[in-house]
N, C-alpha and C. Protein backbone atom coordinates (compact mmCIF):
# COMPACT_ATOMS: atom_id res chain seq x y z
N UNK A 1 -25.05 58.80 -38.95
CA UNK A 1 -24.47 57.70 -38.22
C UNK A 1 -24.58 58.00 -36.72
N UNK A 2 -24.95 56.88 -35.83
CA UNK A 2 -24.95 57.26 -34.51
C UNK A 2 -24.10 56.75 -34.05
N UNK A 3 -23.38 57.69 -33.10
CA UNK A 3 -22.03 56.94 -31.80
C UNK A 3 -22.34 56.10 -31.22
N UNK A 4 -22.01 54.87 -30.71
CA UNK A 4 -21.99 54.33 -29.78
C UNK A 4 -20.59 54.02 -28.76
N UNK A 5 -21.21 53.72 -27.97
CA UNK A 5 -20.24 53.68 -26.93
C UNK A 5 -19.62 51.60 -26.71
N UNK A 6 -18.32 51.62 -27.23
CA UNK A 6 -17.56 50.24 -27.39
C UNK A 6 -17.88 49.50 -25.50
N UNK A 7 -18.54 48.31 -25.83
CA UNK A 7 -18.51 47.94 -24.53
C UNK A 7 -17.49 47.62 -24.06
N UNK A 8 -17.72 47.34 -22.53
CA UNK A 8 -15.98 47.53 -21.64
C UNK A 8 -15.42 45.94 -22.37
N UNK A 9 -13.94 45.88 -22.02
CA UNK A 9 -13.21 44.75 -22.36
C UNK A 9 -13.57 43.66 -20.78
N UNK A 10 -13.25 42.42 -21.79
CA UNK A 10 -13.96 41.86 -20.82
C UNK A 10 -12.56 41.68 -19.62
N UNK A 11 -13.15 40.82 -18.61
CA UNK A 11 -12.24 41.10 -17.12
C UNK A 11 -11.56 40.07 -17.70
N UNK A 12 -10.34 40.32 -16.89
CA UNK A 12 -9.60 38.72 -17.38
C UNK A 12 -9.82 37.72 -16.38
N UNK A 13 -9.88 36.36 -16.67
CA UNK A 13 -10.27 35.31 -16.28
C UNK A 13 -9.16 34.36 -15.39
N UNK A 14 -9.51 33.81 -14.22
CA UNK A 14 -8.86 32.96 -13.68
C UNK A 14 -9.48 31.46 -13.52
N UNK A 15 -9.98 31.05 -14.43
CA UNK A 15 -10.18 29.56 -14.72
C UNK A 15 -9.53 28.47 -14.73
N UNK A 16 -8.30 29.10 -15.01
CA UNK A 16 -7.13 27.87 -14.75
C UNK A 16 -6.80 27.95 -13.39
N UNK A 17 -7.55 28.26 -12.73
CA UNK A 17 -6.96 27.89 -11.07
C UNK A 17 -7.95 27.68 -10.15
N UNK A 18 -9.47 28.24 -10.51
CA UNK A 18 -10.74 28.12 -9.83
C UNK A 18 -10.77 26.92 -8.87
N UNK A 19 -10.10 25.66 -9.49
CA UNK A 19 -10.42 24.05 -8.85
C UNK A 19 -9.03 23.81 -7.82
N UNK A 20 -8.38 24.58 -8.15
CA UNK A 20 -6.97 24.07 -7.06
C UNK A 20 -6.31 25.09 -6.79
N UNK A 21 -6.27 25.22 -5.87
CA UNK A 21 -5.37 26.20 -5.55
C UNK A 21 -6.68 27.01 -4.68
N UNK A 22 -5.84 28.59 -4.15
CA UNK A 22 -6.57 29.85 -3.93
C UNK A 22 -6.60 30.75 -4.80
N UNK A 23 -7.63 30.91 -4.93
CA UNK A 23 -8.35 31.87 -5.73
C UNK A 23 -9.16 33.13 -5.04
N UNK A 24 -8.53 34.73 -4.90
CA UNK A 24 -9.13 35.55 -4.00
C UNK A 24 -9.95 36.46 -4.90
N UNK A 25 -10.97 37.04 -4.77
CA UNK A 25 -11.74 37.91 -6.04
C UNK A 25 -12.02 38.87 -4.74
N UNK A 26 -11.50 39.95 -5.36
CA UNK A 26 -11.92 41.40 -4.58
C UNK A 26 -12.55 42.25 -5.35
N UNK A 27 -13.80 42.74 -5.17
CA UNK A 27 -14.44 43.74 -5.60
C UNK A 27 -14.47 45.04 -5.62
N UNK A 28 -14.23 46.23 -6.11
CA UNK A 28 -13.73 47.20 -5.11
C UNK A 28 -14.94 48.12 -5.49
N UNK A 29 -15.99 47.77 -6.07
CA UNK A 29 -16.90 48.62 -6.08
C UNK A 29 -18.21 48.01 -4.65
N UNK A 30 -18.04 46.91 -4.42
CA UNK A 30 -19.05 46.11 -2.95
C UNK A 30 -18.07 46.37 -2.28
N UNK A 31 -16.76 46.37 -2.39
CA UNK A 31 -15.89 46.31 -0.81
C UNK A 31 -15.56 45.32 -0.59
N UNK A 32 -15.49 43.97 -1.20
CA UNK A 32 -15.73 42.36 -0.37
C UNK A 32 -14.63 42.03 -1.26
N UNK A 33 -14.24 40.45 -0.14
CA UNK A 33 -13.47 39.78 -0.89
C UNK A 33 -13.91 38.52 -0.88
N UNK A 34 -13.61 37.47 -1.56
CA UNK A 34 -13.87 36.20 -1.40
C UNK A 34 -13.22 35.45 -1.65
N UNK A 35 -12.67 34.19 -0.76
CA UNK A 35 -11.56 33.61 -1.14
C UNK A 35 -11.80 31.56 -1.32
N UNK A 36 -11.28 31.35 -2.32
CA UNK A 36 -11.91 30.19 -2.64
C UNK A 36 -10.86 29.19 -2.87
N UNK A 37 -10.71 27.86 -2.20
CA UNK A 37 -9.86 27.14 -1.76
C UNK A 37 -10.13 25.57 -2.39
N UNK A 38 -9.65 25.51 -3.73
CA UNK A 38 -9.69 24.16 -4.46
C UNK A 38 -11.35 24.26 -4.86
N UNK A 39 -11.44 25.27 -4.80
CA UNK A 39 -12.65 25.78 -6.02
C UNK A 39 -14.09 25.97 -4.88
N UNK A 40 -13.91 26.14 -3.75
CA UNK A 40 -14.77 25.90 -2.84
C UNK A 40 -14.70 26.97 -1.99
N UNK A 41 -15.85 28.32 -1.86
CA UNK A 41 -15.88 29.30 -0.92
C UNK A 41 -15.27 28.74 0.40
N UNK A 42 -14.18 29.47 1.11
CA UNK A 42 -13.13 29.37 1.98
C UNK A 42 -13.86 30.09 3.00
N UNK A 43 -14.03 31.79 2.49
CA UNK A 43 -14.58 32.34 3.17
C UNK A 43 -14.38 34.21 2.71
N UNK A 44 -14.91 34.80 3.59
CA UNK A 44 -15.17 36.11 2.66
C UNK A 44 -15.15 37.32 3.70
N UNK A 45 -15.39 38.32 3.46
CA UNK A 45 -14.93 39.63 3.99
C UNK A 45 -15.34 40.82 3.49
N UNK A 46 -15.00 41.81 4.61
CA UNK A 46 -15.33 42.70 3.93
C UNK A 46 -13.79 43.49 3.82
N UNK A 47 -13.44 44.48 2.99
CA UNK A 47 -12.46 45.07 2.74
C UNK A 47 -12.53 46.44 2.34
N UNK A 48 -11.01 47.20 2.82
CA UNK A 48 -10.93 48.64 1.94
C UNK A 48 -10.01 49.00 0.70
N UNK A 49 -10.60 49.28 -0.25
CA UNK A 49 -9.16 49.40 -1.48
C UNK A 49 -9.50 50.81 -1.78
N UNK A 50 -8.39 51.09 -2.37
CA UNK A 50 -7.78 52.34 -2.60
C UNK A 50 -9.06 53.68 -3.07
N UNK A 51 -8.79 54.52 -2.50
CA UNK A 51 -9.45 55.77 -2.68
C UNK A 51 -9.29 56.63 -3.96
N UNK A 52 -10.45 57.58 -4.15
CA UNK A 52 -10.58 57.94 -5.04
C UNK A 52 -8.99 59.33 -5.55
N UNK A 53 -8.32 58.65 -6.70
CA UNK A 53 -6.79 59.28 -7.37
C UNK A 53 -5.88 58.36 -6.98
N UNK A 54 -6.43 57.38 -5.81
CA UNK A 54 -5.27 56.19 -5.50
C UNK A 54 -5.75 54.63 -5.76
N UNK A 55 -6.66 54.40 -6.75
CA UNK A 55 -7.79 53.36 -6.68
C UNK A 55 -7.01 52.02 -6.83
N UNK A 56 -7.14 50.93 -6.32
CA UNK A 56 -6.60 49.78 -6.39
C UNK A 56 -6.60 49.23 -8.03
N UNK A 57 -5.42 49.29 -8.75
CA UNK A 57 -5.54 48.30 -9.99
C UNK A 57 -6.45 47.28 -10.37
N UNK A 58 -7.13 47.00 -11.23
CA UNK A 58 -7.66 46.00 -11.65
C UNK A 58 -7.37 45.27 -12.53
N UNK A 59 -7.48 43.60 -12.29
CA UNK A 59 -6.68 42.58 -13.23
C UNK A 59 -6.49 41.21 -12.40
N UNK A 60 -5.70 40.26 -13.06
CA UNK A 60 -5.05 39.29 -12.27
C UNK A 60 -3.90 39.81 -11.52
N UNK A 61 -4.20 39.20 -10.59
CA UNK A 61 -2.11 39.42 -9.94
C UNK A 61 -2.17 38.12 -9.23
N UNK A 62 -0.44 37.68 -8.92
CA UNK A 62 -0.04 36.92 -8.04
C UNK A 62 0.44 37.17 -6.89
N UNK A 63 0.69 36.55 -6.06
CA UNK A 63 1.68 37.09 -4.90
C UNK A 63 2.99 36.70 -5.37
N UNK A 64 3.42 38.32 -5.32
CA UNK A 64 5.00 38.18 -5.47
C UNK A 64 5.72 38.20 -4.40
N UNK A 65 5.28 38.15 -3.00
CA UNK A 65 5.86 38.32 -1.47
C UNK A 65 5.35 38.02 -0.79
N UNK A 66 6.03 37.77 0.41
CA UNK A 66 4.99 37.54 1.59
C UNK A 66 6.13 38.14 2.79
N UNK A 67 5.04 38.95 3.98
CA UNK A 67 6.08 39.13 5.22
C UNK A 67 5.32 39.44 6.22
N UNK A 68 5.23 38.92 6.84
CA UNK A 68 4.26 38.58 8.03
C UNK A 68 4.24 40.21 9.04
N UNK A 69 5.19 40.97 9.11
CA UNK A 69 5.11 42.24 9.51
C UNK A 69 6.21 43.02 8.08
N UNK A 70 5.38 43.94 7.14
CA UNK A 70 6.30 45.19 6.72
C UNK A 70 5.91 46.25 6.92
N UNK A 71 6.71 47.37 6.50
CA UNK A 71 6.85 48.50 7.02
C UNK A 71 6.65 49.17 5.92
N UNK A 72 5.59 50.38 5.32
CA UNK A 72 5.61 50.91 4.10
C UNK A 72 6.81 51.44 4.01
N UNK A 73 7.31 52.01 2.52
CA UNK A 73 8.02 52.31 2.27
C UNK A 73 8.05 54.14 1.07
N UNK A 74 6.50 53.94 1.35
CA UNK A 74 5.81 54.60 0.31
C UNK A 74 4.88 55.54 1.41
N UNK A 75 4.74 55.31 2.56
CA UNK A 75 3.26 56.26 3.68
C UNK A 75 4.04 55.97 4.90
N UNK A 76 5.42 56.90 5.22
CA UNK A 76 5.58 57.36 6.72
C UNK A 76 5.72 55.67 7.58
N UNK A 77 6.22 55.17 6.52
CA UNK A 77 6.53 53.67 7.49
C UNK A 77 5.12 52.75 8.30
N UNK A 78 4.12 53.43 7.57
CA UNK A 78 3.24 52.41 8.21
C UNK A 78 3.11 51.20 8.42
N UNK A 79 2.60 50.55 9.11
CA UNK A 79 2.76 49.04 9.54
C UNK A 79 1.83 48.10 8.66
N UNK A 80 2.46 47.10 8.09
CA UNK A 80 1.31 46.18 7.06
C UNK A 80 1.39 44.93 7.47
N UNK A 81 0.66 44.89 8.27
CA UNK A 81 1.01 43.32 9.04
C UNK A 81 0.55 42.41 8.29
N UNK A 82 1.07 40.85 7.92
CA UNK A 82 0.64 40.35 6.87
C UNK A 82 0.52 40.11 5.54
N UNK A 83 1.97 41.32 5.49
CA UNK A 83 1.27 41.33 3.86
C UNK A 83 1.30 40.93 3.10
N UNK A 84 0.94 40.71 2.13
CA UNK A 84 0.97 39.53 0.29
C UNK A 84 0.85 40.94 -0.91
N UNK A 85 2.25 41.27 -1.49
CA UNK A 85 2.66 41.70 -2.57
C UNK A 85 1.72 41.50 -3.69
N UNK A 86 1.21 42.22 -4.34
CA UNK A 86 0.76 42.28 -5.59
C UNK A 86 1.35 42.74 -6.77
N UNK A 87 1.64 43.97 -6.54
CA UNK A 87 2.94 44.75 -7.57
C UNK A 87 4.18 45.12 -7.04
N UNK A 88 4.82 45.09 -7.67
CA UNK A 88 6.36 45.59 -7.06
C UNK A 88 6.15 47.49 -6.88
N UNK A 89 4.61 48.09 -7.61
CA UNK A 89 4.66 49.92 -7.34
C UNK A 89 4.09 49.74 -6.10
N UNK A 90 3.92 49.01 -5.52
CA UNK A 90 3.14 49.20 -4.09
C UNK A 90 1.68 49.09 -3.70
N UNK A 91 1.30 47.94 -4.65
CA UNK A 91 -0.43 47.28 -4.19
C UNK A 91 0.27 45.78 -3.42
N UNK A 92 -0.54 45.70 -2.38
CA UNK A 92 -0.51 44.61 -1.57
C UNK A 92 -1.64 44.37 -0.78
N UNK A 93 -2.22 43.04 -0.24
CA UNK A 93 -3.14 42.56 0.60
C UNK A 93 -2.32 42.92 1.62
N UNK A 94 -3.32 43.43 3.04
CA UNK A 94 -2.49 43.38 4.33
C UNK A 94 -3.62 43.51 5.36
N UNK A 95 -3.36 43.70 6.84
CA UNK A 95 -4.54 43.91 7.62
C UNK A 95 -4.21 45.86 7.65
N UNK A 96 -5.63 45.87 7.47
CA UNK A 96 -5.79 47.09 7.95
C UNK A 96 -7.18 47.77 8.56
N UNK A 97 -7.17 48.79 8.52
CA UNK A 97 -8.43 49.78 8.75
C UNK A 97 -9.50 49.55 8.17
N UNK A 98 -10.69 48.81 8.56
CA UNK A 98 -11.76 48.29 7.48
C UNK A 98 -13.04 49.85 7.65
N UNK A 99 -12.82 50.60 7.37
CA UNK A 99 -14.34 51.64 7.70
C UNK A 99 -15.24 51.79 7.01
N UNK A 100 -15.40 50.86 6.01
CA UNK A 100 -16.81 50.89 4.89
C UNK A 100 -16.84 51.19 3.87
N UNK A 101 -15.25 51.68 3.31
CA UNK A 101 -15.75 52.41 2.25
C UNK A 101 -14.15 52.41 2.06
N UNK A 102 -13.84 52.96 0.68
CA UNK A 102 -12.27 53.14 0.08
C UNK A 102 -11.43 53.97 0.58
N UNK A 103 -10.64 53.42 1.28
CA UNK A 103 -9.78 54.59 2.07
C UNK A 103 -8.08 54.40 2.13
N UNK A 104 -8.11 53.38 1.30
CA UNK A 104 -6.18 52.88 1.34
C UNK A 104 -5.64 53.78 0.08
N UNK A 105 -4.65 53.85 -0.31
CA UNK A 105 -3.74 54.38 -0.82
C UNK A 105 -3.00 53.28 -2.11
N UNK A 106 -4.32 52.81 -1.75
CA UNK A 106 -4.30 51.70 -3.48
C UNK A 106 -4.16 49.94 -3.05
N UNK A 107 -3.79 49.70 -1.88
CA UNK A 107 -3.46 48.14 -1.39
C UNK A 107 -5.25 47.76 -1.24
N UNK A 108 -5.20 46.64 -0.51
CA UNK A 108 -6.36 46.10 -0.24
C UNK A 108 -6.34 46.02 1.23
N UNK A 109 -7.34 46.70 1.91
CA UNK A 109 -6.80 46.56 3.39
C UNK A 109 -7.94 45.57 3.49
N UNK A 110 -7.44 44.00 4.78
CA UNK A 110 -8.31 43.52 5.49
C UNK A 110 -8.76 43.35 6.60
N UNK A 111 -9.44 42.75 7.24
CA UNK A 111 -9.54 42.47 8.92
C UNK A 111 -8.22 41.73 9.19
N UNK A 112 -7.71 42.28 10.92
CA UNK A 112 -6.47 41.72 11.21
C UNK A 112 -6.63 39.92 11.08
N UNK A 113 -7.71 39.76 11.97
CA UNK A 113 -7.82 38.41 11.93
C UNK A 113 -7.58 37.86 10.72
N UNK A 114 -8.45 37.82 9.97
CA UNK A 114 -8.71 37.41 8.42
C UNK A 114 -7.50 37.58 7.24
N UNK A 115 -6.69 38.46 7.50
CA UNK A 115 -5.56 38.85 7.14
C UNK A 115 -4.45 37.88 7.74
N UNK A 116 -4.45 36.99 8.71
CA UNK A 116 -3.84 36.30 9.19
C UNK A 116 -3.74 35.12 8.86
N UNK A 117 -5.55 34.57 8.76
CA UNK A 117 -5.55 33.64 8.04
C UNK A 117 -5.20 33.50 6.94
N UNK A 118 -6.03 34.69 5.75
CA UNK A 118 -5.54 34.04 4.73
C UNK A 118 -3.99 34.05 4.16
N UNK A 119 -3.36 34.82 5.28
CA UNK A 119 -1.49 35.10 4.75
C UNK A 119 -1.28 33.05 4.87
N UNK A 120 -1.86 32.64 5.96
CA UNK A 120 -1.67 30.89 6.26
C UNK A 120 -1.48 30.08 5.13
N UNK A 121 -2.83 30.40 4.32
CA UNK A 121 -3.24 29.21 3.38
C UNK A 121 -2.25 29.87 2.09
N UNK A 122 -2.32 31.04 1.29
CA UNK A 122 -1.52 31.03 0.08
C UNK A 122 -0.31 31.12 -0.52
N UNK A 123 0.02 31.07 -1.30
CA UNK A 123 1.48 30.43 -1.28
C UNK A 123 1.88 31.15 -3.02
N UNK A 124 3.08 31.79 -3.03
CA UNK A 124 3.51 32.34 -4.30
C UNK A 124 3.33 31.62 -5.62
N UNK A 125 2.97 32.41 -6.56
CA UNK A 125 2.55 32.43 -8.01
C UNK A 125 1.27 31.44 -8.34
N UNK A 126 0.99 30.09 -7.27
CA UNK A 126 -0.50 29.65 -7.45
C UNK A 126 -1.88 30.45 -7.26
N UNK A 127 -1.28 31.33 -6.50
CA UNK A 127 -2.73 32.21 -6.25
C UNK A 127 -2.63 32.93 -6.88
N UNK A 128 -4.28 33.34 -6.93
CA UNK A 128 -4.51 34.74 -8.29
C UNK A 128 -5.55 35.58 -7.29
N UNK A 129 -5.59 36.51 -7.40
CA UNK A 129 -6.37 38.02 -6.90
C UNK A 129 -6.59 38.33 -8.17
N UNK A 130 -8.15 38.47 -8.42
CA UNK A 130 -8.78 38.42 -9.60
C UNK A 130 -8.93 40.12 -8.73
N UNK A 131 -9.33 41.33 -9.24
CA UNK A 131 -9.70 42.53 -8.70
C UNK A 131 -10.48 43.31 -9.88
N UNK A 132 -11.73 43.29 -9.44
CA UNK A 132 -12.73 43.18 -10.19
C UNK A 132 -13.45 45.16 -10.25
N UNK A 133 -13.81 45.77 -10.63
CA UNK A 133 -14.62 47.44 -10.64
C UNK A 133 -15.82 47.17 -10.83
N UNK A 134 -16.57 46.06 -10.74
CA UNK A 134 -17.56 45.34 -10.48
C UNK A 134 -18.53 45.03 -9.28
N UNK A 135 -19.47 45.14 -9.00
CA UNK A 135 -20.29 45.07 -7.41
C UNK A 135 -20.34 43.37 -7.82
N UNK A 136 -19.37 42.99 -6.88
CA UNK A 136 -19.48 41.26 -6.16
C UNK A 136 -19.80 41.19 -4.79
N UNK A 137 -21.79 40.55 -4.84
CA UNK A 137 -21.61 40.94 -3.24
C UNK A 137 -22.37 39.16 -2.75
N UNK A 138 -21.80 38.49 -3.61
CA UNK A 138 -21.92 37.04 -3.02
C UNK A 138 -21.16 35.78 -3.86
N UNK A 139 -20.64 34.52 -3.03
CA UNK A 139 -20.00 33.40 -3.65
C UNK A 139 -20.36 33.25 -5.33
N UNK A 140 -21.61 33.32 -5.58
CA UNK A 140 -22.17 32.97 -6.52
C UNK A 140 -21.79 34.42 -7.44
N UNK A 141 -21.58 35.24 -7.06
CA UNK A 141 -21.12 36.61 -8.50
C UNK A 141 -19.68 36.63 -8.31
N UNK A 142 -19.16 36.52 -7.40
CA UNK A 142 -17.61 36.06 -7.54
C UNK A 142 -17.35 35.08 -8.16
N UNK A 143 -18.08 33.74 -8.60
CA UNK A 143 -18.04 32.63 -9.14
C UNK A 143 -17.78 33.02 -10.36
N UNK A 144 -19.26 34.05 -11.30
CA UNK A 144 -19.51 34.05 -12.24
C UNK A 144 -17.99 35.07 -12.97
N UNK A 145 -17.40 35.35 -12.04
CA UNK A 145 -16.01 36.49 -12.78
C UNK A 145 -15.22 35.17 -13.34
N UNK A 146 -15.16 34.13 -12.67
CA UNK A 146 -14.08 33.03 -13.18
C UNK A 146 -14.68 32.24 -14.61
């Protein structure tokens, strides 16, 4: 008998929201995010998620918060300007340090700007952050996760 290896489970799906609402898909193996607004690329980014022993969760999440300046509570009080709650253990969207590559402590860091905006447009439990271990490095492969 030969082993094989069980293919991965599939990602979970945000289809029920693709057409209305925001819909953000972060990749954390490209780095990018993409954010899609009544089913229509909004606009996109590049991003840092969590480093290797601190890697950003993967799955659906909602925003469970929002606070336009917090203060970690978890890393020496650092500053998270912007931020949008993901888990209550301490993953959140916020602006941060973008340097190319995985360097947060498990959140999703973005550009300040961009982090500004999108804190504007989304709004609790309609949005989904799809967070993908997947290379998404355009509208059209972020599409295909939904």
């Amino acid at each position: 008998m030969i082993a094989t290896t069980p293919p991965p489970p599939p990602l979970p799906t945000a289809r029920k929201v693709i057409n209305k609402g925001i819909l953000i898909v972060v990749s954390t193996a490209s780095q990018q995010a993409f954010v899609f607004k009544d089913g229509e690329l909004w606009d996109q980014t590049k991003v840092s998620t969590g480093k290797t022993g601190m890697e950003t969760p993967t799955g659906e999440f909602t925003i469970l918060q929002k606070k336009t300046m917090h203060r970690s509570t978890l890393y020496d009080d650092a500053p998270m300007p912007h931020m949008q709650r993901l888990t209550w253990d301490g993953v959140a969207l916020h602006a941060g340090r973008i340097p190319g590559y995985a360097a947060s402590h498990g959140c999703i860091r973005l550009p300040a700007a961009f982090a500004e905006k999108l804190y504007g447009i989304t709004n609790f439990s309609s949005t989904v952050v799809l967070v993908s271990d997947r290379p998404v490095d355009s509208p059209a492969a972020a599409r295909k996760l939904v």
